[in-house]
Structure formats: C-alpha cells, structure tokens
Protein backbone atom coordinates (compact mmCIF):
# COMPACT_ATOMS: atom_id res chain seq x y z
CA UNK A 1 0.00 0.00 0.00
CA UNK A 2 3.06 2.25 1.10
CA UNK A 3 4.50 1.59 -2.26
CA UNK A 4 0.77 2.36 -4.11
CA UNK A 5 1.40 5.79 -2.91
CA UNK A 6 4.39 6.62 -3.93
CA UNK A 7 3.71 6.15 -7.77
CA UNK A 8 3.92 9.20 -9.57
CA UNK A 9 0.42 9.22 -11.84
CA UNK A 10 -1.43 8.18 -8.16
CA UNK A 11 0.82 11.23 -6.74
CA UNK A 12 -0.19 13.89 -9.62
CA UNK A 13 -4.25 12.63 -9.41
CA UNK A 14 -4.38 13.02 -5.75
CA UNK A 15 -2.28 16.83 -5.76
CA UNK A 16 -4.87 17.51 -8.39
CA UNK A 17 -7.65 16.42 -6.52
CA UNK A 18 -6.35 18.49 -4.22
CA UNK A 19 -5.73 21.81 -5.59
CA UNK A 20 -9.22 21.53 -7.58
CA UNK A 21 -11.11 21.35 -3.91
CA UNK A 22 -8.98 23.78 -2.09
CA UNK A 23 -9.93 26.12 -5.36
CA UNK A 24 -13.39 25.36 -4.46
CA UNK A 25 -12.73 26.50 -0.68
CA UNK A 26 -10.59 29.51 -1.11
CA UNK A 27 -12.46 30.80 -4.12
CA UNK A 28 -14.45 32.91 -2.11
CA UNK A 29 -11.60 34.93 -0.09
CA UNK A 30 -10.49 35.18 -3.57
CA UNK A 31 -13.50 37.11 -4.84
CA UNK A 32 -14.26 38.97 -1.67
CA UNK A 33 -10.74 39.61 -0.93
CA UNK A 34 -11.69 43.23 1.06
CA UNK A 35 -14.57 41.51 3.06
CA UNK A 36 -12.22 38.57 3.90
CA UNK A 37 -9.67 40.85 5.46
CA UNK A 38 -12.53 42.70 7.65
CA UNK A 39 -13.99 39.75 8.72
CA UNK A 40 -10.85 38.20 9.96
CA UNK A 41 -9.70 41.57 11.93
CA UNK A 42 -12.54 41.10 14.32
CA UNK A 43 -11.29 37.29 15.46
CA UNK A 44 -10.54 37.38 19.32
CA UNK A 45 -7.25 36.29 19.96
CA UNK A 46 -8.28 35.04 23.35
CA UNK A 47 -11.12 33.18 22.12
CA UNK A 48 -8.93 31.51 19.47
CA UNK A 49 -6.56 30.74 22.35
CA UNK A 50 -9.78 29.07 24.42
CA UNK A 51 -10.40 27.53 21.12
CA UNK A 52 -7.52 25.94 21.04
CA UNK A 53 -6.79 24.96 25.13
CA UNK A 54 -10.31 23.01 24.65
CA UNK A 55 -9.63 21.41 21.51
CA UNK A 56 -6.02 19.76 22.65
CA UNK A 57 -7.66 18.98 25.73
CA UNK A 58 -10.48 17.14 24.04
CA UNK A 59 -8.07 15.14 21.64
CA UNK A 60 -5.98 14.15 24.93
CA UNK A 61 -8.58 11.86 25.73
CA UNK A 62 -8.63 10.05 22.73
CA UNK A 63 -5.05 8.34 23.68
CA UNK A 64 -7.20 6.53 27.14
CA UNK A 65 -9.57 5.70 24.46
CA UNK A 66 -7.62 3.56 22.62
CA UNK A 67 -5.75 2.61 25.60
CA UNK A 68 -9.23 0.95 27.20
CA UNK A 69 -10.09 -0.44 23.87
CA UNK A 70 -6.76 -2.36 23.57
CA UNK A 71 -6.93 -3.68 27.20
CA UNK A 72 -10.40 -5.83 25.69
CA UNK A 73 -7.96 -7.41 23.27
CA UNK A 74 -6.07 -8.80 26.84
CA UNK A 75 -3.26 -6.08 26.53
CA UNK A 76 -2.34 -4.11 29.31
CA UNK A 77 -0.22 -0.79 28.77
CA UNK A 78 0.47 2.18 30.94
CA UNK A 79 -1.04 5.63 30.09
CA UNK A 80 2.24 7.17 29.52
CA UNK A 81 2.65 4.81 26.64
CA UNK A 82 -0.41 4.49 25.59
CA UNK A 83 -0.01 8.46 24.86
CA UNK A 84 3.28 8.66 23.58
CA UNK A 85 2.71 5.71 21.25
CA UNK A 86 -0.84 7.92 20.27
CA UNK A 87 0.53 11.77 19.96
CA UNK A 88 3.63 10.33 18.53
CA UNK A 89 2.30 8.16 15.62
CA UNK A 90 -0.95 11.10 14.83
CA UNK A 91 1.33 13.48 12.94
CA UNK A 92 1.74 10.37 10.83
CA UNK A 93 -1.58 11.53 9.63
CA UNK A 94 -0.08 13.95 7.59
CA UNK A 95 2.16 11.68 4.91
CA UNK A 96 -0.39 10.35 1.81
CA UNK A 97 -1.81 7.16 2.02
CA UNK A 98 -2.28 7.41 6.47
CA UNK A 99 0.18 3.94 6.65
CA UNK A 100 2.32 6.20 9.12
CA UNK A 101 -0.24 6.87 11.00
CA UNK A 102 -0.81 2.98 11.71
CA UNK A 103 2.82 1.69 11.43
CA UNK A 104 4.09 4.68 13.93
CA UNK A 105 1.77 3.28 16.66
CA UNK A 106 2.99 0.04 15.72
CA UNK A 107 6.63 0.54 16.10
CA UNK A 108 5.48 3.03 19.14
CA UNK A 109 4.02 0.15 21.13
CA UNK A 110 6.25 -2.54 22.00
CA UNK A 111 3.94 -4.24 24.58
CA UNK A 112 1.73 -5.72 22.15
CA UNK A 113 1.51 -7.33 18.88
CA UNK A 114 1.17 -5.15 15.65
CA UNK A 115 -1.75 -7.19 14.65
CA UNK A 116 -3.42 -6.19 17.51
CA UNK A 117 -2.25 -2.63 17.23
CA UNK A 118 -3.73 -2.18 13.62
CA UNK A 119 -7.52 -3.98 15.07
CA UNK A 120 -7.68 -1.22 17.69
CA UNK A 121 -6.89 1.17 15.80
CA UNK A 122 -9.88 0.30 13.30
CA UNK A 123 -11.92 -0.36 15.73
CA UNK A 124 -11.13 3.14 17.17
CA UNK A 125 -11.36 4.52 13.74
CA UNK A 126 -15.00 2.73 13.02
CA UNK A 127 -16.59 3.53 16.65
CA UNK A 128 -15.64 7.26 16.11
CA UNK A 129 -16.89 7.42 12.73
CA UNK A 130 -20.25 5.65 13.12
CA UNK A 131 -20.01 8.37 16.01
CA UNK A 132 -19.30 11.00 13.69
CA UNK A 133 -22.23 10.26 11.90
CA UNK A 134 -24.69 10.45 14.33
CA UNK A 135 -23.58 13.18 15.28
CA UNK A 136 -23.83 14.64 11.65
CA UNK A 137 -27.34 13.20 11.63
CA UNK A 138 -28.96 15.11 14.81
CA UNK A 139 -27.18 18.25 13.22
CA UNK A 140 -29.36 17.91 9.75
CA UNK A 141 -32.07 17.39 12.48
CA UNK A 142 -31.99 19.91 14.43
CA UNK A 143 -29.55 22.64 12.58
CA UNK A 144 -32.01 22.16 9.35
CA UNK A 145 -28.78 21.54 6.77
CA UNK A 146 -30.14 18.79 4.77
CA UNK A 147 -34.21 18.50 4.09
CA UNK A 148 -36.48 16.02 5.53
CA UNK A 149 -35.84 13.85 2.62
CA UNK A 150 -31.92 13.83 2.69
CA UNK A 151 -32.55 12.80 6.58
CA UNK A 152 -34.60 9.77 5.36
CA UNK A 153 -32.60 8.29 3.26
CA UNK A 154 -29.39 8.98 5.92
CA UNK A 155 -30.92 7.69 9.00
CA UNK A 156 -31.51 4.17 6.77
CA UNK A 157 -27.67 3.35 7.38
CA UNK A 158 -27.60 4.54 11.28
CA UNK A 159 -29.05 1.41 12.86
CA UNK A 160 -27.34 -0.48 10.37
CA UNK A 161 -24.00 0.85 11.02
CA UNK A 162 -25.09 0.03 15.17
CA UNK A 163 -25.71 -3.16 14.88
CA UNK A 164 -22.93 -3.81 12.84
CA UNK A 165 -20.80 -2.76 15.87
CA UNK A 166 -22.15 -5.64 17.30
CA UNK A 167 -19.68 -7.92 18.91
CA UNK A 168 -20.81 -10.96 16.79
CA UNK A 169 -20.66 -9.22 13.42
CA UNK A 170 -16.80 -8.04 14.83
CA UNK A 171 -15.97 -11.05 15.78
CA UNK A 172 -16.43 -12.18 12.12
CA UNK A 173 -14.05 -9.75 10.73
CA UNK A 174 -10.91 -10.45 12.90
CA UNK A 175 -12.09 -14.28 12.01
CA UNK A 176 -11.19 -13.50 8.25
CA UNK A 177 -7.98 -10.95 9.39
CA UNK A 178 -6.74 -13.75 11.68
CA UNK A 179 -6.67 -16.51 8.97
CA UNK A 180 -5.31 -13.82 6.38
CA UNK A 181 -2.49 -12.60 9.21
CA UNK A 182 -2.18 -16.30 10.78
CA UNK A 183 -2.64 -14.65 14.05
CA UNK A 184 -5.29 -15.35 16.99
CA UNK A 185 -6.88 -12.07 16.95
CA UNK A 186 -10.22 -12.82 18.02
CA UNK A 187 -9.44 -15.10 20.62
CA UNK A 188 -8.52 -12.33 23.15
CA UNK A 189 -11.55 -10.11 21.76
CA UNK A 190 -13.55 -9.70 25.01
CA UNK A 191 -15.61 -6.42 24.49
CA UNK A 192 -19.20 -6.67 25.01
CA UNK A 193 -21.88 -4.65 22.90
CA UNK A 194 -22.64 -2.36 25.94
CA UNK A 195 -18.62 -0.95 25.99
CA UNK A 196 -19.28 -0.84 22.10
CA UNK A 197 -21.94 1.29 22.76
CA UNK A 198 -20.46 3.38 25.72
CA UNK A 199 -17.38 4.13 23.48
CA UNK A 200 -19.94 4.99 20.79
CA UNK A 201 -21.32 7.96 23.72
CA UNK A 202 -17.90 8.92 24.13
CA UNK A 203 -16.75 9.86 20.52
CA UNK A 204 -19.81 11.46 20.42
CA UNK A 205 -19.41 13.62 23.49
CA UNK A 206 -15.75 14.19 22.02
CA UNK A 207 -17.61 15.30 18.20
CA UNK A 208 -19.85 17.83 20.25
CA UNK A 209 -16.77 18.91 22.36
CA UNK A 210 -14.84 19.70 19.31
CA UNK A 211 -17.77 21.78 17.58
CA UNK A 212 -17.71 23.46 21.20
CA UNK A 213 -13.88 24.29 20.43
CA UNK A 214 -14.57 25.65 17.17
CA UNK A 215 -17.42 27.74 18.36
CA UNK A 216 -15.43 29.31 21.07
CA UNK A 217 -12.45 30.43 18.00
CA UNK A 218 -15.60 31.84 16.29
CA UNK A 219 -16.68 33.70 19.64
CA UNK A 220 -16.97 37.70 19.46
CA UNK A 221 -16.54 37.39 15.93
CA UNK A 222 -18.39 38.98 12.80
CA UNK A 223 -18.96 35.28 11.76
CA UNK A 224 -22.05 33.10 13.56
CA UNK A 225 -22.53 30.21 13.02
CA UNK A 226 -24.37 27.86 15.70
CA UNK A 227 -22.79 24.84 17.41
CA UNK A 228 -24.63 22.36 16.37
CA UNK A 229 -24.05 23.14 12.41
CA UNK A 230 -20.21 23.25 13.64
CA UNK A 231 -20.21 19.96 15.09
CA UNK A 232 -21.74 18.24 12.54
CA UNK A 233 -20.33 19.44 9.06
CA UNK A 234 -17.03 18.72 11.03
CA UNK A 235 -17.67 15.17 12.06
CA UNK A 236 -18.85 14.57 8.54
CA UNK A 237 -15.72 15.83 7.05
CA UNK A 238 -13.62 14.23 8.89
CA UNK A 239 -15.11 10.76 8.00
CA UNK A 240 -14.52 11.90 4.25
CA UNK A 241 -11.14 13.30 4.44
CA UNK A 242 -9.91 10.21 6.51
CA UNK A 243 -11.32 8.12 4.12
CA UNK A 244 -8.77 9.70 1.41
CA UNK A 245 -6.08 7.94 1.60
CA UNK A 246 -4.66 10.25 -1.54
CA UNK A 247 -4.69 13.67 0.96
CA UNK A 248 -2.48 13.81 3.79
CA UNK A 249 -4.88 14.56 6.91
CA UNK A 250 -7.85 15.27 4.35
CA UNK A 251 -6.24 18.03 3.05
CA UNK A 252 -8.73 19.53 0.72
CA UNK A 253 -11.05 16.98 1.15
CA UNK A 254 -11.83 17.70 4.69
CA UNK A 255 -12.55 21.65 3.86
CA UNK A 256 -14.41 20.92 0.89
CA UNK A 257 -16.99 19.09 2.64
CA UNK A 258 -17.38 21.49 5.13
CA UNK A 259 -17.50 24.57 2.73
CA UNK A 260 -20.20 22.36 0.39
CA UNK A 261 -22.10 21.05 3.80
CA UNK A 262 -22.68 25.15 5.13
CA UNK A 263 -22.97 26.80 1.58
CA UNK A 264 -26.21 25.32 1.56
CA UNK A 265 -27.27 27.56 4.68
CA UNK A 266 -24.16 30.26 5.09
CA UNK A 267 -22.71 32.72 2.91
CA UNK A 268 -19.41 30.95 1.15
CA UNK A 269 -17.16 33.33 2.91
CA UNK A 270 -18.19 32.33 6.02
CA UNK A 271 -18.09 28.51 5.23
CA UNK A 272 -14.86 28.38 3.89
CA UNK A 273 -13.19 30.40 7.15
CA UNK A 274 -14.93 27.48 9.02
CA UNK A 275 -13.24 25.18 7.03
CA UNK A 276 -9.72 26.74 6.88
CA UNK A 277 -9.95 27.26 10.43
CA UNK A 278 -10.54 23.77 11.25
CA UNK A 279 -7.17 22.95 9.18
CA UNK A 280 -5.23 25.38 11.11
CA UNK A 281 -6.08 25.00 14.33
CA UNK A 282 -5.76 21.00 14.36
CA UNK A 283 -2.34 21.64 12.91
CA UNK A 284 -1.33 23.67 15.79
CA UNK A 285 -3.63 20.97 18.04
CA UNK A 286 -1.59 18.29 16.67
CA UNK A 287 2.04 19.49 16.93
CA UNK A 288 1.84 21.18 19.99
CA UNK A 289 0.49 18.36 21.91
CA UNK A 290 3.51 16.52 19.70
CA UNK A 291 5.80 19.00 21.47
CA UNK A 292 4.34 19.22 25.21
CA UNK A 293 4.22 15.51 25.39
CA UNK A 294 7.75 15.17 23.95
CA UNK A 295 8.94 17.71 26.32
CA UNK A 296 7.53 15.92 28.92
CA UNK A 297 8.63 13.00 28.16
CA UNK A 298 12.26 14.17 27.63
CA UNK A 299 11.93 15.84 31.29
CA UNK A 300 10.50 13.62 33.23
CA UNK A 301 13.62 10.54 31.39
CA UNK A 302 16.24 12.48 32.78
CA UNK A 303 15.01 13.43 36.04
CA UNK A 304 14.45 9.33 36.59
CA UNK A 305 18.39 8.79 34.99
CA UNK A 306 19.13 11.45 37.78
CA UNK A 307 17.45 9.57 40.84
CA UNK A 308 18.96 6.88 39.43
CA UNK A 309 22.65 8.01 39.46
CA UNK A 310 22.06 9.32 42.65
CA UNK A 311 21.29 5.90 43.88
CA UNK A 312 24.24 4.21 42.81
CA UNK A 313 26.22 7.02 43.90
CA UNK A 314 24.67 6.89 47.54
C-alpha cells in the first residue's frame, strides 16, 4: 500500500484532486478579498486561544480511548505509553496514504503485537466514525442543513452501522484478518456490545466537544454560526477526508466538505473560514500536543536517569 502511494500518476491525481477542492474552498476569499480581510480583523485572539486549550484537551482523551479499547484485546499498557505511542504516531496523519499513521503506533508500542495494534486502531477509527455520523445526523435534524428527505434516506444506514458494531458481526471480521495474518486475533476479543456502545457515547461527546472548540475560535466574531451546524459538518468531514487515503490529513477533502455542507445555509465566505480554520487549528492541536508531550517526556527521562545516578552514587 506504502508503495501504491508513492507512484507518480497516483501522486499527480491526488495533488490535483487536491488543488481543484482547495480552489473550491478559497475561491471565495479570492472574490471577496476586502470583506475577507474585515472579517478576519474582528477574530478574538483570546477566544482563538480558548479555542484551542479546549480542543487539545479534548483530543488528549482520545489516547485513554484507545488505551481501554486495547486492554479488551487482553493487553495491558500504561497511560504514559499508551499516549506517547498515540501523539507520537498522529502526525503520521499527515504523509499520503495514512500507513504512518498505523505503522508509527505500531513501532510506538512494543507491549503488544502489531496485529493487535492495527484492530484497535480500526476499531477506534469505526466507533468514532459511526459516532461521527450520528452526530452529523442530529445536526441535519436539528440545525435544518439537509431537508427532511436527505434525513430519510441517511438515518436508513444509522441502525445499520449500530448493529454492525455488534460484537458478533466483529468477531467475524478479525475471524477473516486472523486466517489472512495467521494470528489469533479474536481469541482475546472480550468487548461486550454495551462498551461498544459506551465508546460509541464517548466519541460522540468528544464530536460535540470539538464543535464546542470551534465555536469558542468563532466567539466575538463577525462570523455566527451555531454549534450544532459546527459539530456536525465537522464530524462529517472528517469521515470523508480520513477516508482519502490520496490527501495527507484530508487536506482539501476535509474543507471541501465542510464549505459544500454550510454553503447550503451560510454565505461561502463564512463557510470556507470554518473550514480553513478547522485545518489550522488542528495543525497547531496536533504538533503542539507533539511537542508538550515530547517535552515531557524528555523531562521527566532524565530526572528518573538522575534519581537513578544518585542511587548508585549513595
């Protein structure tokens, strides 16, 4: 797959994929250059700030996530790996084709096997995007997005996607990835349907938190746009742009969803700040919990090799 990626015609289709949807985005600072400008002066610098405290603090907790998720597969780790292994390998995210995402939390984890690894990271990766949904679908409820009709045919594939989350119907999967790996992977799957589900309240908790995050950047600003339509056209995009393998973190993708989601109810100007705000600020999210951790990490190593020396010493 690594390889797939690197091939130069599947390189130039996906960077003009690309540049045709971030066209699409940015086409309307473009044309309202002079309205752009104004609109951005009156962002609150504290409020992005608050933005941003709420939004790193909201994808710290996906790390404990994962970490309870892997301890149903019968492997234990401790939180301080669990979150380096996490933090580290999700700026992986950002190379084409996401296999750095998955073989940096490999390599990141030595406690368990890299089958195992790559399961709970799908799992993670279906739970919060069956969550993502959901959350997309009360937004088109309530927020008024998509027509009745639109919400009819998208609630068909909710309960579908629930009771496919069911532990029998997972069960069959790592089945067919255990004879295909030659590893026991469902052996050690222990998770019932009601952790399934209690995960599935979580992500969702963590969608609305986010939109919360975005809506507090947004705060005492010309733009306003309500939290539920932030939440949702966000948790929608994100399903799409992680589903593009050919963009590095969705790039393009990602905004273009959320531009062509809140067109249909905002002025384009204001959807596509939305959307290039979103990119931004998890790219500061992402590397500066990168660098705190790292830091901390780095810290807290020495200070042990110091106790340490000072032991043998004594």
């Amino acid at each position: 797959m690594k390889n797939f990626w690197k091939k130069p015609v599947v390189k130039f289709i996906g960077a003009v994929l690309i540049i045709i949807l971030l066209v699409y985005v940015l086409k309307p600072f473009i044309k309202n250059w002079d309205d752009t400008v104004k609109l951005l002066k009156t962002f609150k610098p504290l409020s992005l700030l608050a933005g941003i405290v709420i939004l790193s603090l909201t994808v710290s907790v996906y790390p404990l996530i994962w970490r309870s998720i892997l301890g149903k597969f019968g492997t234990k780790i401790g939180v301080r790996q669990a979150y380096k292994s996490w933090i580290y390998s999700n700026v992986g995210k950002y190379i084409p084709g996401k296999v750095w995402q998955f073989a940096g939390r490999i390599m990141l984890t030595k406690e368990a096997y890299g089958e195992v690894i790559v399961v709970t990271m799908l799992l993670e990766t279906v739970i919060s995007g069956v969550a993502s949904i959901i959350v997309f679908l009360w937004g088109t409820l309530v927020g008024g997005i998509f027509t009745a009709v639109w919400v009819k045919y998208l609630s068909i594939a909710l309960p579908i996607l629930i009771v496919l989350l069911h532990p029998f119907f997972l069960k069959q999967i790592l089945k067919i990835l255990s004879k295909i790996r030659k590893v026991e992977l469902h052996e050690n799957f222990t998770m019932r349907y009601r952790d399934i589900l209690l995960y599935l309240v979580i992500y969702i908790l963590l969608w609305i938190a986010t939109g919360f995050a975005f809506w507090l950047m947004f705060a005492g600003s010309a733009i306003k746009i309500n939290l539920i339509d932030l939440a949702s056209s966000y948790a929608l995009s994100w399903v799409l742009g992680y589903a593009s393998l050919f963009a590095p973190g969705g790039l393009g993708v990602r905004e273009g969803a959320i531009a062509f989601l809140l067109n249909l109810k905002y002025p384009p100007v204001v959807s596509s700040t939305f959307a290039m705000l979103t990119r931004i600020s998890f790219i500061i999210t992402d590397f500066l919990l990168f660098g705190v951790f790292y830091l901390y990490f780095k810290i807290t190593e020495i200070g042990k090799r110091k106790n340490e020396d000072i032991g043998d010493n004594a």
